[in-house]
PDB file of N, CA and C in Angstrom:
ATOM      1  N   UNK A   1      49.543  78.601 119.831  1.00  0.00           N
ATOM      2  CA  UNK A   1      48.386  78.133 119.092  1.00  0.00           C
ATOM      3  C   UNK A   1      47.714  77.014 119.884  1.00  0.00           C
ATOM      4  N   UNK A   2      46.345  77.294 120.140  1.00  0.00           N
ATOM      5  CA  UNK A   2      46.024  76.089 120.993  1.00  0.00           C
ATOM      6  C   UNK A   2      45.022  75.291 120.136  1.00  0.00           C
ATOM      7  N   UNK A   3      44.995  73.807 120.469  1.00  0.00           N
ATOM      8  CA  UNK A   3      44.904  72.971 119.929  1.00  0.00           C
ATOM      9  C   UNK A   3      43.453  72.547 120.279  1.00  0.00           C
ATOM     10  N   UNK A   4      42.868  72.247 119.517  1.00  0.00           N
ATOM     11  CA  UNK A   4      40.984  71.869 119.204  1.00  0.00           C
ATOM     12  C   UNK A   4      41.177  70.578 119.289  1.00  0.00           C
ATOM     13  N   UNK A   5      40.241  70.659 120.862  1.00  0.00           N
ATOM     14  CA  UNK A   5      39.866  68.676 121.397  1.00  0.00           C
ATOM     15  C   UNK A   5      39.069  68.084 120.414  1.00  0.00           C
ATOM     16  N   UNK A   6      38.733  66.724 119.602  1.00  0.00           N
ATOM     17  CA  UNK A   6      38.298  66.812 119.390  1.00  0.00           C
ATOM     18  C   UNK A   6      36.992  66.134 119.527  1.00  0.00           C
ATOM     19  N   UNK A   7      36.038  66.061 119.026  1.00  0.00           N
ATOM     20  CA  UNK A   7      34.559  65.899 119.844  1.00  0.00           C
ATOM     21  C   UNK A   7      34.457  64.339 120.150  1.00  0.00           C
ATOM     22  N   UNK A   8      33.895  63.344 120.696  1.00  0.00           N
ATOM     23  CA  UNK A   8      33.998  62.243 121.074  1.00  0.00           C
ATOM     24  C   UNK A   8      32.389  61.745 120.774  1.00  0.00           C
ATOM     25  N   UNK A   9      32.001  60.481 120.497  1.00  0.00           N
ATOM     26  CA  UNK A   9      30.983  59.706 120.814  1.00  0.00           C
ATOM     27  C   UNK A   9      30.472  60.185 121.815  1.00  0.00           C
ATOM     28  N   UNK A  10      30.832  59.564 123.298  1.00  0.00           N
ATOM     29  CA  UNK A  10      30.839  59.762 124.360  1.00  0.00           C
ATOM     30  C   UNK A  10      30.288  61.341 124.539  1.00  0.00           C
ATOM     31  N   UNK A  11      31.116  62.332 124.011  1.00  0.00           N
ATOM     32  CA  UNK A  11      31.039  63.304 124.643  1.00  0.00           C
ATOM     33  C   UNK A  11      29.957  64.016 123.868  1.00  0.00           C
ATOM     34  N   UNK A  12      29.329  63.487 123.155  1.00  0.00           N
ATOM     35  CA  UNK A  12      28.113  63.774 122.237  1.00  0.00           C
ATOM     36  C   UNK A  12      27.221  63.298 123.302  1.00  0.00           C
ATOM     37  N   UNK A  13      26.993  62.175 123.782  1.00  0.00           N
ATOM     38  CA  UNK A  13      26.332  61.420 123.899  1.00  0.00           C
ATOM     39  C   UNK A  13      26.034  62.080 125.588  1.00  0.00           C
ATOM     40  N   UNK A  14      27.014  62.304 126.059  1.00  0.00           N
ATOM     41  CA  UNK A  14      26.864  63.297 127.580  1.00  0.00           C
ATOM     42  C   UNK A  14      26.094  64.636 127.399  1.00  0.00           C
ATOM     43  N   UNK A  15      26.407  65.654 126.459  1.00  0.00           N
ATOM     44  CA  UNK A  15      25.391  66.546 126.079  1.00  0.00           C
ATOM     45  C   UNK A  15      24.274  66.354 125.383  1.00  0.00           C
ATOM     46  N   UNK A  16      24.500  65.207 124.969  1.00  0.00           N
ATOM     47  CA  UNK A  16      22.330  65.048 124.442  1.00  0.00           C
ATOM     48  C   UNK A  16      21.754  64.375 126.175  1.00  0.00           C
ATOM     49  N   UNK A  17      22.148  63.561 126.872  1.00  0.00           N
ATOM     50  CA  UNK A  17      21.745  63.083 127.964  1.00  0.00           C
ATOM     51  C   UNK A  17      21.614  64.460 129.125  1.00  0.00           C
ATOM     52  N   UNK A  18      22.801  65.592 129.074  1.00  0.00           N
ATOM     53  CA  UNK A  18      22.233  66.526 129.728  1.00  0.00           C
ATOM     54  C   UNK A  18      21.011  67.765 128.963  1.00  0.00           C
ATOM     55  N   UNK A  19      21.048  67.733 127.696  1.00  0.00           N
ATOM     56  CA  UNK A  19      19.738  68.341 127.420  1.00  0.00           C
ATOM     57  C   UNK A  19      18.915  67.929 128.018  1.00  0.00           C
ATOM     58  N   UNK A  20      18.683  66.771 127.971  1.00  0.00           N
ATOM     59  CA  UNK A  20      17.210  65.873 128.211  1.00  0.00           C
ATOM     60  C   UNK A  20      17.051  66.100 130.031  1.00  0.00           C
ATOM     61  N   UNK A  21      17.914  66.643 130.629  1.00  0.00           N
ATOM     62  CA  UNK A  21      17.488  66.772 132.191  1.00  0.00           C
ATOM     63  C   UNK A  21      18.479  65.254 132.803  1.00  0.00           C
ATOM     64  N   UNK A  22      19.170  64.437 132.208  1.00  0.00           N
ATOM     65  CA  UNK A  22      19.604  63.189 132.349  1.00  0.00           C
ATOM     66  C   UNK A  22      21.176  62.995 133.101  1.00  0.00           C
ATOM     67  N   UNK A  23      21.469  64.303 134.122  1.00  0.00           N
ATOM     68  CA  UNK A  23      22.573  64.541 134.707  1.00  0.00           C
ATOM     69  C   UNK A  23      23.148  63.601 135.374  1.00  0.00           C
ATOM     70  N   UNK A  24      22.593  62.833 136.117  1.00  0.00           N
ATOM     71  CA  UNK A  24      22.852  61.596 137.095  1.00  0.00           C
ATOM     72  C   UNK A  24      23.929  61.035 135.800  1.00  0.00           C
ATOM     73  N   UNK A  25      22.767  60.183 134.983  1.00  0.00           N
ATOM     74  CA  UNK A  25      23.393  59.244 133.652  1.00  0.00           C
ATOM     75  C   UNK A  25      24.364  60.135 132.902  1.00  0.00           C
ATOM     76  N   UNK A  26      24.541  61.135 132.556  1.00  0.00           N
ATOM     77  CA  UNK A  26      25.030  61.980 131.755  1.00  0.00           C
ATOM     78  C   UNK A  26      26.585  61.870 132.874  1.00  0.00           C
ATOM     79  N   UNK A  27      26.954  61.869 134.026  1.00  0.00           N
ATOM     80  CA  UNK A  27      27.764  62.111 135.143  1.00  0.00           C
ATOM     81  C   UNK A  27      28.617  60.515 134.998  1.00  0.00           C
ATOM     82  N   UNK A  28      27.714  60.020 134.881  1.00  0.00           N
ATOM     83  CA  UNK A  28      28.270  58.308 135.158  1.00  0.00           C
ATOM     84  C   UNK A  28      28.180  57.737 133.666  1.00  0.00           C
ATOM     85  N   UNK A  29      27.871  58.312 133.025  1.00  0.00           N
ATOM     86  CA  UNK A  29      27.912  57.472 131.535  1.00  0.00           C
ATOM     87  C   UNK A  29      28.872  56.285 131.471  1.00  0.00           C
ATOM     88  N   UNK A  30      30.200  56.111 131.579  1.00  0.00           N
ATOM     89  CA  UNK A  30      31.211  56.075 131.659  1.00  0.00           C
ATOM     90  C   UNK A  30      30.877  54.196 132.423  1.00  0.00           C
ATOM     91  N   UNK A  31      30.813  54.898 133.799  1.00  0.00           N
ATOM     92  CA  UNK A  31      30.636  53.544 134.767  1.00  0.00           C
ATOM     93  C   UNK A  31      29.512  52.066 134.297  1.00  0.00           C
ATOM     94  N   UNK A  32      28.200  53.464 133.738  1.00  0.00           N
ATOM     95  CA  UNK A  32      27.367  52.669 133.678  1.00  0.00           C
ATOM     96  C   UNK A  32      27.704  51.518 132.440  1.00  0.00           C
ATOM     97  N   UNK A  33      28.297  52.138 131.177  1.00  0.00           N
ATOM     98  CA  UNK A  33      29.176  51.433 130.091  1.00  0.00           C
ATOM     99  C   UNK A  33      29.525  50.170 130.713  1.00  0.00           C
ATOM    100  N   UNK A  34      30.608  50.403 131.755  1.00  0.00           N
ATOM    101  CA  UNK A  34      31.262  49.497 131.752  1.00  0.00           C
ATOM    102  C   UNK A  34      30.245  48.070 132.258  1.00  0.00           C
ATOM    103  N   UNK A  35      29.696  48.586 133.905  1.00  0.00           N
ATOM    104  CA  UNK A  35      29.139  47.655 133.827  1.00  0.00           C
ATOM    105  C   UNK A  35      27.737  46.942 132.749  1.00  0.00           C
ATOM    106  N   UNK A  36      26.973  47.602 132.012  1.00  0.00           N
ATOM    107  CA  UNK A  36      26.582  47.165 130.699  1.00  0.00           C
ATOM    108  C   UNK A  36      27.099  46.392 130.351  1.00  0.00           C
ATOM    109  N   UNK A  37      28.628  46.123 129.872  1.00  0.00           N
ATOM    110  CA  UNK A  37      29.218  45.263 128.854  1.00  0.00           C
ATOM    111  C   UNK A  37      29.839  44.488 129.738  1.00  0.00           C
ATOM    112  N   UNK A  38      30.061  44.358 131.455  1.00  0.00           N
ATOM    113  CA  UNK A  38      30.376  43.276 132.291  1.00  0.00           C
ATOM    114  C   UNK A  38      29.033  42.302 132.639  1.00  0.00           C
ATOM    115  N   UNK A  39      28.185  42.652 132.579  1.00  0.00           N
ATOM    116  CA  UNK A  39      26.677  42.101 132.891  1.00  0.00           C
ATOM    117  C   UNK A  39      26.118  41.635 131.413  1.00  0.00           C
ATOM    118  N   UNK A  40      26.996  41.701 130.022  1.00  0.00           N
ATOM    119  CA  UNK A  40      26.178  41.444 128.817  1.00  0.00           C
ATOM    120  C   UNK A  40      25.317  42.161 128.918  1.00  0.00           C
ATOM    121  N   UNK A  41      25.047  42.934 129.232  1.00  0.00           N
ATOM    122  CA  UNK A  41      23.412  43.396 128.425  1.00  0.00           C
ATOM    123  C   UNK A  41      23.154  43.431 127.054  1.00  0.00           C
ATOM    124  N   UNK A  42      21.921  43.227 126.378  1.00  0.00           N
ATOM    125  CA  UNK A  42      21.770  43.800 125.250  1.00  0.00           C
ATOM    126  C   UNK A  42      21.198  45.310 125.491  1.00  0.00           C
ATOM    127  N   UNK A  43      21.430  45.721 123.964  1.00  0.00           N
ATOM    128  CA  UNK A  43      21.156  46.985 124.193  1.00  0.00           C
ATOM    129  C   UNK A  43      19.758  47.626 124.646  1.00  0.00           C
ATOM    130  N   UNK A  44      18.652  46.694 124.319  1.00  0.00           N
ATOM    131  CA  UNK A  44      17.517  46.883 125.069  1.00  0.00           C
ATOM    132  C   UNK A  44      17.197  46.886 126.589  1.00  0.00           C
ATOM    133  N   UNK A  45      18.254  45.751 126.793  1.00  0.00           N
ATOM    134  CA  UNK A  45      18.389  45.615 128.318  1.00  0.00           C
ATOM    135  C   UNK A  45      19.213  46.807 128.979  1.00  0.00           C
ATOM    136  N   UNK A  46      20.324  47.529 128.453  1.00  0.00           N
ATOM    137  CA  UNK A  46      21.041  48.383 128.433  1.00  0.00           C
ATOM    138  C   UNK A  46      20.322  49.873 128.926  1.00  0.00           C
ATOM    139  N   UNK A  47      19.776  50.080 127.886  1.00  0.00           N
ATOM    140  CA  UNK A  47      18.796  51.142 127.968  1.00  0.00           C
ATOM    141  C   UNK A  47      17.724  51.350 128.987  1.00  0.00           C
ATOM    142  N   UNK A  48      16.958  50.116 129.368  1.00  0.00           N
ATOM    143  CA  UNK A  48      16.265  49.855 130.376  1.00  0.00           C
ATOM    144  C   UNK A  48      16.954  50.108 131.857  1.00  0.00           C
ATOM    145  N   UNK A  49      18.711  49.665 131.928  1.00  0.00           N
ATOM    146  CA  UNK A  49      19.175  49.809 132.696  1.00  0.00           C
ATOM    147  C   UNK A  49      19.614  51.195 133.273  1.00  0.00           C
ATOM    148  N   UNK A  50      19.477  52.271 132.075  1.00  0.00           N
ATOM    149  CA  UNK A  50      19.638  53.701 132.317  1.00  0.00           C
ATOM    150  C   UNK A  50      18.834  54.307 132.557  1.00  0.00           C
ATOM    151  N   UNK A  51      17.499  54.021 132.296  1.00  0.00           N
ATOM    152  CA  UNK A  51      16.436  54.503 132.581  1.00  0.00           C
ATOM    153  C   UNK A  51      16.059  54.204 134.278  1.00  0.00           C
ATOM    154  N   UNK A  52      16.522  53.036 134.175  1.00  0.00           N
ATOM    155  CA  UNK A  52      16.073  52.872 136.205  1.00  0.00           C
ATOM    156  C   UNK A  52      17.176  53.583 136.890  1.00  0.00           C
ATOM    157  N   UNK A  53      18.717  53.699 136.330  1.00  0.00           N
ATOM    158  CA  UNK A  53      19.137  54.340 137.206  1.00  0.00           C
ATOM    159  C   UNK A  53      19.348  55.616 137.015  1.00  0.00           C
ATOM    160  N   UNK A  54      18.837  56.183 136.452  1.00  0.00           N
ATOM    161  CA  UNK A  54      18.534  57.916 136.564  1.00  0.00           C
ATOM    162  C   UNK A  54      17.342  57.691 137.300  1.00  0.00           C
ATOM    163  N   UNK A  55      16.133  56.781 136.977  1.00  0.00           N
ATOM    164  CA  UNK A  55      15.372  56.807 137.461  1.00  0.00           C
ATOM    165  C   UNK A  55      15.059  56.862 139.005  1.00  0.00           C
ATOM    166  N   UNK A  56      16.007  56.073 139.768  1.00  0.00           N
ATOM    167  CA  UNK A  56      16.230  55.579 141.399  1.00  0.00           C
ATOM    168  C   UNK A  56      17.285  56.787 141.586  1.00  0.00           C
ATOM    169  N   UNK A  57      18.165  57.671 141.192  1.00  0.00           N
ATOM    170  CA  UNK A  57      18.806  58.536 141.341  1.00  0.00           C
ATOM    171  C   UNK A  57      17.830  59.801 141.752  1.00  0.00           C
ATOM    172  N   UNK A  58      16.599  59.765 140.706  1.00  0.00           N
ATOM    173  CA  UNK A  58      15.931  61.281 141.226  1.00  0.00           C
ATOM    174  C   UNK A  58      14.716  60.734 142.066  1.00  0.00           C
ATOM    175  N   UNK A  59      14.496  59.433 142.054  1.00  0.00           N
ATOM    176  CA  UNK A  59      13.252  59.110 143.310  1.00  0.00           C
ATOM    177  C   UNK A  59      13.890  59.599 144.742  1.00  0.00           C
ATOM    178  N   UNK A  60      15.815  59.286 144.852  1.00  0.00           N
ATOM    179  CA  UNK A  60      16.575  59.455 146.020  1.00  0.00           C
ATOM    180  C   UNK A  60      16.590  60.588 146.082  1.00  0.00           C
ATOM    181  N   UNK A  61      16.763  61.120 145.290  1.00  0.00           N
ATOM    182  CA  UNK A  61      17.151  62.884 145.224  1.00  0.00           C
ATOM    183  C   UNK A  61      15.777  63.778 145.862  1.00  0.00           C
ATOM    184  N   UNK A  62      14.930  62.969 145.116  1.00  0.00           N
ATOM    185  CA  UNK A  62      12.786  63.724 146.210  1.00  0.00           C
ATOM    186  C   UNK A  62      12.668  63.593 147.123  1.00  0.00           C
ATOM    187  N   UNK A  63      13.218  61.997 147.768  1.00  0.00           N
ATOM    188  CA  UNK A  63      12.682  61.761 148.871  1.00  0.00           C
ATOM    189  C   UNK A  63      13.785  62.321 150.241  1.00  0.00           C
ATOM    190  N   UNK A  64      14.772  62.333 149.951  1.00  0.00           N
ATOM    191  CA  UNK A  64      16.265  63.268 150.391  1.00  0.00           C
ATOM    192  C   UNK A  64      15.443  64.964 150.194  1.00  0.00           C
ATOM    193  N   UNK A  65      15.103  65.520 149.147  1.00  0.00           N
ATOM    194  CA  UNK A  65      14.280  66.829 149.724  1.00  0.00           C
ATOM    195  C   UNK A  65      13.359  66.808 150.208  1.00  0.00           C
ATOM    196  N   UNK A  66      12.343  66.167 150.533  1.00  0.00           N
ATOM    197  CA  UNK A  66      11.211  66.102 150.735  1.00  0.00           C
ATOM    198  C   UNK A  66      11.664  65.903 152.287  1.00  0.00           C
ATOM    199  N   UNK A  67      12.208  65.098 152.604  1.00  0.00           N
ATOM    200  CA  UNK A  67      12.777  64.846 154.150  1.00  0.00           C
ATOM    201  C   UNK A  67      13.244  66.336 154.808  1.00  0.00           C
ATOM    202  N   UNK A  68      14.109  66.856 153.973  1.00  0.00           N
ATOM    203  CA  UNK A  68      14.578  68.141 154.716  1.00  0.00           C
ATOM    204  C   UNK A  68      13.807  68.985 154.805  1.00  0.00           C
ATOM    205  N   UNK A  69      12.639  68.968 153.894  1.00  0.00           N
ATOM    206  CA  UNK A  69      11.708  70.325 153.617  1.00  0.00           C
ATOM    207  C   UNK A  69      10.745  70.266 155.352  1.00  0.00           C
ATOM    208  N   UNK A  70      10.619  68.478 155.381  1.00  0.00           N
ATOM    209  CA  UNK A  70       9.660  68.577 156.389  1.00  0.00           C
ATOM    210  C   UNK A  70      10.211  68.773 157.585  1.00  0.00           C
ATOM    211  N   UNK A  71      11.539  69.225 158.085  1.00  0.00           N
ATOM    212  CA  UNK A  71      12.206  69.272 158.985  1.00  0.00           C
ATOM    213  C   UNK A  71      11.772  67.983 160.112  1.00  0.00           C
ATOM    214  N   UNK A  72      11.473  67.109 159.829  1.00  0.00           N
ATOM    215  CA  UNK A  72      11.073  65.609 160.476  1.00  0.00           C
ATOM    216  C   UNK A  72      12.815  65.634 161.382  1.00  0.00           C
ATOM    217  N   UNK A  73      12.750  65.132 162.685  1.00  0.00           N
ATOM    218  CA  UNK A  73      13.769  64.668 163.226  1.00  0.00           C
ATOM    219  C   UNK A  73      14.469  63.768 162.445  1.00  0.00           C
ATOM    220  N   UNK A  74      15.817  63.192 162.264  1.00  0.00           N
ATOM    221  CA  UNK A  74      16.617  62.470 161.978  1.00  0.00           C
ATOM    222  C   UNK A  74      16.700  61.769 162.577  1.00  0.00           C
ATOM    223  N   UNK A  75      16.394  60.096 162.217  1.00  0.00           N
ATOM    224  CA  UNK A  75      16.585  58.863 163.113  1.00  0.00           C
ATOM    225  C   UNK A  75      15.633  58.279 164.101  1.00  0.00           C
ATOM    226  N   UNK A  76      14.142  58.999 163.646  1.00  0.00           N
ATOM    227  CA  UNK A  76      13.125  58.305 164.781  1.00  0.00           C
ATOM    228  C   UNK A  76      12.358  57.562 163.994  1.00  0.00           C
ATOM    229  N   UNK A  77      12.052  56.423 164.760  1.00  0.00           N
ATOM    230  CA  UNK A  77      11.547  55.841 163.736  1.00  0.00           C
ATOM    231  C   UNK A  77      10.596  54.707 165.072  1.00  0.00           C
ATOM    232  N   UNK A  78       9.701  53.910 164.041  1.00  0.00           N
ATOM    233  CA  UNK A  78       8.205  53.669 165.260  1.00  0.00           C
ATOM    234  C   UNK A  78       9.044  52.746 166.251  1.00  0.00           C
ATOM    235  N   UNK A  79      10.131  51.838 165.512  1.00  0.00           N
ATOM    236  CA  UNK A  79      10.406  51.108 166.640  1.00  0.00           C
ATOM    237  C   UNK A  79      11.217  51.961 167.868  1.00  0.00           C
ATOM    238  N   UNK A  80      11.853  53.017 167.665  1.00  0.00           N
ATOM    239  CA  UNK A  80      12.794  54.265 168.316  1.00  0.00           C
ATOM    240  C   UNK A  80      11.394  54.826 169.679  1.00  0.00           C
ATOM    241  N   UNK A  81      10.240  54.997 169.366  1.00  0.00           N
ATOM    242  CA  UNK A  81       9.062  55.671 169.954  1.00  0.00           C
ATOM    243  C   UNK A  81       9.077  55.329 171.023  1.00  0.00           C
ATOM    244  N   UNK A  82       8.450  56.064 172.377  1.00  0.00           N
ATOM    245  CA  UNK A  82       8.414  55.951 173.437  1.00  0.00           C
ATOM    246  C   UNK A  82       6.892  55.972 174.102  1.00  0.00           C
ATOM    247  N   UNK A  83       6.107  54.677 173.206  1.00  0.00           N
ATOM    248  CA  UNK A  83       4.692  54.462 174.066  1.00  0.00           C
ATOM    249  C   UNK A  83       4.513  54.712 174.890  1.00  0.00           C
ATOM    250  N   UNK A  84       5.595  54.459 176.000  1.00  0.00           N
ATOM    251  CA  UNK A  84       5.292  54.186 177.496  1.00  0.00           C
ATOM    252  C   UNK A  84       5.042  55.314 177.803  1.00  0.00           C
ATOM    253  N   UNK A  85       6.159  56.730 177.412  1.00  0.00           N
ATOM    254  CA  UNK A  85       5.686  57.849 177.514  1.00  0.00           C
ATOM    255  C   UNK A  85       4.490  59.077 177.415  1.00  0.00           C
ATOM    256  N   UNK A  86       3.897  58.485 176.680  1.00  0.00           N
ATOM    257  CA  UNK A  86       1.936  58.727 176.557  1.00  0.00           C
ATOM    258  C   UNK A  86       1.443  57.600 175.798  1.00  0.00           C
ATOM    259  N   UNK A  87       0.854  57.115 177.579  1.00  0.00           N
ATOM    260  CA  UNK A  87      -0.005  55.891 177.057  1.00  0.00           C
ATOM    261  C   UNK A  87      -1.278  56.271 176.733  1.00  0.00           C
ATOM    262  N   UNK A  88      -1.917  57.841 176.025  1.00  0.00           N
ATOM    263  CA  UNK A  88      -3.253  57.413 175.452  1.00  0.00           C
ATOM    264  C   UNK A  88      -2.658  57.014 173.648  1.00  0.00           C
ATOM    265  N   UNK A  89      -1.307  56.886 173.501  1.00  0.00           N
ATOM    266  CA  UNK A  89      -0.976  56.588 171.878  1.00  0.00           C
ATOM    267  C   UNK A  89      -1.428  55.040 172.281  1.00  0.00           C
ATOM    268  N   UNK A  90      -2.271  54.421 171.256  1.00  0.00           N
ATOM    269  CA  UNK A  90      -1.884  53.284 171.183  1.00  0.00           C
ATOM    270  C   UNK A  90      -1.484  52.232 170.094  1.00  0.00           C
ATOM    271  N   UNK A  91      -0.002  51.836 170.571  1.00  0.00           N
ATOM    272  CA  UNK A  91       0.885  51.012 169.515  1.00  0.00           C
ATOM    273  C   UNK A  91       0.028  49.966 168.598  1.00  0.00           C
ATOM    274  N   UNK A  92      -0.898  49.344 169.344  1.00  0.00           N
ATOM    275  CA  UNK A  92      -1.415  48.597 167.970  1.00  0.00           C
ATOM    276  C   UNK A  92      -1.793  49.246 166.647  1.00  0.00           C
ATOM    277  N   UNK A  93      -2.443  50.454 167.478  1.00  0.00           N
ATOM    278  CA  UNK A  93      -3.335  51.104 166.107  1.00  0.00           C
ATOM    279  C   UNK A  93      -2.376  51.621 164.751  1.00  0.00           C
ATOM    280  N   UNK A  94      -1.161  52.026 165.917  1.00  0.00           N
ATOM    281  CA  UNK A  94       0.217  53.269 165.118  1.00  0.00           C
ATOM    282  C   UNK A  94       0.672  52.295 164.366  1.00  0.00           C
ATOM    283  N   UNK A  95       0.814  50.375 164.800  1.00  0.00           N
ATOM    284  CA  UNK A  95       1.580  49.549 164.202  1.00  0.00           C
ATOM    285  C   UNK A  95       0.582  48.908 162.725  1.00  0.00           C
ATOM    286  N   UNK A  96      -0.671  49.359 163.353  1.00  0.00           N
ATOM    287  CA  UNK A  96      -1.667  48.660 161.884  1.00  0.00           C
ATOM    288  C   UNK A  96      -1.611  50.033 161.127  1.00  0.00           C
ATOM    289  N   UNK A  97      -1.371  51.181 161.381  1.00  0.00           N
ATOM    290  CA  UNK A  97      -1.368  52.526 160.378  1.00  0.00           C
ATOM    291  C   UNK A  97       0.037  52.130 159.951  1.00  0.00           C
ATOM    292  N   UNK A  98       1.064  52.087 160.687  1.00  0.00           N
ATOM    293  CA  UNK A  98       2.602  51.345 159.676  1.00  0.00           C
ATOM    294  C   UNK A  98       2.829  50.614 158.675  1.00  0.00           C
ATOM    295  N   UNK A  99       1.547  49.621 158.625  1.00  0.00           N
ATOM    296  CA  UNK A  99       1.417  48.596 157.549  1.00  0.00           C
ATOM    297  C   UNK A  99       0.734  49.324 156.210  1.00  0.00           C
ATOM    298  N   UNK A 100      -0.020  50.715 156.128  1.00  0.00           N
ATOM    299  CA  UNK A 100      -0.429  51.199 155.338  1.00  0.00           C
ATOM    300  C   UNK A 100      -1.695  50.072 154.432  1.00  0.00           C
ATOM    301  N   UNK A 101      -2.139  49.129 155.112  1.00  0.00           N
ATOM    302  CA  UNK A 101      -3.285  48.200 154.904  1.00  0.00           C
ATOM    303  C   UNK A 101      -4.278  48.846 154.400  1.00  0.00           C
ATOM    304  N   UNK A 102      -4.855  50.026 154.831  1.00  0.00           N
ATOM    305  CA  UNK A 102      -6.062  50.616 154.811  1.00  0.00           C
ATOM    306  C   UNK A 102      -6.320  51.451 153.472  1.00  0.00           C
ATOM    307  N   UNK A 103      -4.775  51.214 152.539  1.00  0.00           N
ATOM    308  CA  UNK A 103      -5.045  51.827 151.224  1.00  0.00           C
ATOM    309  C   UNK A 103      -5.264  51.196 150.800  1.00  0.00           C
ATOM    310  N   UNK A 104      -4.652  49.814 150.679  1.00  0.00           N
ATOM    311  CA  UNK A 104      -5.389  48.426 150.207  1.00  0.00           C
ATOM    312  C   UNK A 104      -6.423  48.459 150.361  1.00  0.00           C
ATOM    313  N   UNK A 105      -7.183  48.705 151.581  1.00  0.00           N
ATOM    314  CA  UNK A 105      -8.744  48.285 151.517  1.00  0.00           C
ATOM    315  C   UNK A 105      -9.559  49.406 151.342  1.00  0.00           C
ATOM    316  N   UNK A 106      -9.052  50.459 150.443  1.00  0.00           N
ATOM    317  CA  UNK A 106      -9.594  52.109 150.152  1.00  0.00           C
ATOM    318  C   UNK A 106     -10.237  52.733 151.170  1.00  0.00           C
ATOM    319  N   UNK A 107      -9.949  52.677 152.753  1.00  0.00           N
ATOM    320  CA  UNK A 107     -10.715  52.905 153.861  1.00  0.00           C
ATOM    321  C   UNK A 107      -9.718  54.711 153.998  1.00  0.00           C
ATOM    322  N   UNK A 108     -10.828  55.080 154.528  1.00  0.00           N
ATOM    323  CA  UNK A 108     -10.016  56.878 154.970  1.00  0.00           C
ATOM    324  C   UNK A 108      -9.850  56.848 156.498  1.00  0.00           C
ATOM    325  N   UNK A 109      -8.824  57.537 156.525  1.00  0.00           N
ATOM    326  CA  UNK A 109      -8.304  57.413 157.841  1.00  0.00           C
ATOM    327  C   UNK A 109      -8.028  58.857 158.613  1.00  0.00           C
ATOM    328  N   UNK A 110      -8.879  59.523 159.440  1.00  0.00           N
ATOM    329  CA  UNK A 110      -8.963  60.795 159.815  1.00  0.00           C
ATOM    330  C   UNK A 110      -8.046  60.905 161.186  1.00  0.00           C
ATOM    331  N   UNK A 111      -6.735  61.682 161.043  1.00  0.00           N
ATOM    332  CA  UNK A 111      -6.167  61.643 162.306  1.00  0.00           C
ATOM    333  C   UNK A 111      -6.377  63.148 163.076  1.00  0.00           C
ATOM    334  N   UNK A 112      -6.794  63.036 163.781  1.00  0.00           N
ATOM    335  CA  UNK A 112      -6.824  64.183 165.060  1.00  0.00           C
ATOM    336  C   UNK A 112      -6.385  64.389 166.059  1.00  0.00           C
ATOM    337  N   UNK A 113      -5.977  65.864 166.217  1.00  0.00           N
ATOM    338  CA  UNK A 113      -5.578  66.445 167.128  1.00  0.00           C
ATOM    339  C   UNK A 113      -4.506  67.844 166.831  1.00  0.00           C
ATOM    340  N   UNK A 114      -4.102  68.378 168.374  1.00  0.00           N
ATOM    341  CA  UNK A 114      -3.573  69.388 167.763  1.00  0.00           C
ATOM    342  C   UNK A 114      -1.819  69.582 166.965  1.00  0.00           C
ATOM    343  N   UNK A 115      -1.660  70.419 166.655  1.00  0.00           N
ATOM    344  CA  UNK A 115      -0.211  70.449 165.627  1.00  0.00           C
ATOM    345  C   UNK A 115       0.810  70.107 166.811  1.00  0.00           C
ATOM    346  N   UNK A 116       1.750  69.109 166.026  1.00  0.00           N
ATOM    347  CA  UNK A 116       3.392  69.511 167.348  1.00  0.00           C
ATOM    348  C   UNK A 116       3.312  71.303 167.122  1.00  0.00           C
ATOM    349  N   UNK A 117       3.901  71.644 168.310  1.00  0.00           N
ATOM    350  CA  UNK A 117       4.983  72.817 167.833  1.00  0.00           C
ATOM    351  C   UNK A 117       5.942  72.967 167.462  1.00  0.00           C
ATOM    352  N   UNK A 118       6.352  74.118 166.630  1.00  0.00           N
ATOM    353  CA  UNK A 118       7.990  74.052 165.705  1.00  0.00           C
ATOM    354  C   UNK A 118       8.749  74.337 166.690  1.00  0.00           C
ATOM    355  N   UNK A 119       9.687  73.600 166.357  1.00  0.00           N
ATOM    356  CA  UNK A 119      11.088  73.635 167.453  1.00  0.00           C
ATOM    357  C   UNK A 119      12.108  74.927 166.909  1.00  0.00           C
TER     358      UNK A 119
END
């Protein structure tokens, strides 16, 4: 005769969080508890605190696909670049487009030329 678990707070509380799409939080429920009640939170603060970290869980999770989709090399990065190697690039301009300034100042920025090729 086997024996009927029986249902938990918790384990209520993990299947309403995975209805809602809330897998990250729904996975860590548990951890996040604890630290909640090591940090005091109130429960407003609490809640706020689950919301950012599911929240920063699926911003990581987009920008982690979004990286692979674009098949972008791994690990280059402007300071990694090799100016010297075609000097018609020029670093000031690439280093003031780095700062992304020009959305600040709603200016459009038309880059030209032709495609890399796929490797």
């Amino acid at each position: 005769m086997s024996r009927e678990r029986k249902t938990t707070g918790l384990d209520r509380s993990r299947a309403l969080l995975e209805r809602l799409g809330w897998g990250f939080t729904s996975d860590r429920i548990t951890e996040l508890i604890e630290q909640g009640v090591r940090e005091e939170l109130t429960l407003g603060a609490f809640l706020e605190f689950l919301a950012e970290s599911e929240t920063a869980f699926r911003e990581e999770k987009r920008v982690k696909s979004w990286l692979k989709q674009s098949r972008l090399p791994v690990g280059r990065t402007l300071e990694s670049f090799d100016f010297l190697f075609n000097r018609s690039i020029d670093r000031e301009k690439i280093s003031m487009l780095a700062t992304c300034e020009f959305i600040r100042r709603k200016e459009t920025v038309l880059l030209l030329g032709p495609p890399e090729p796929a490797s």
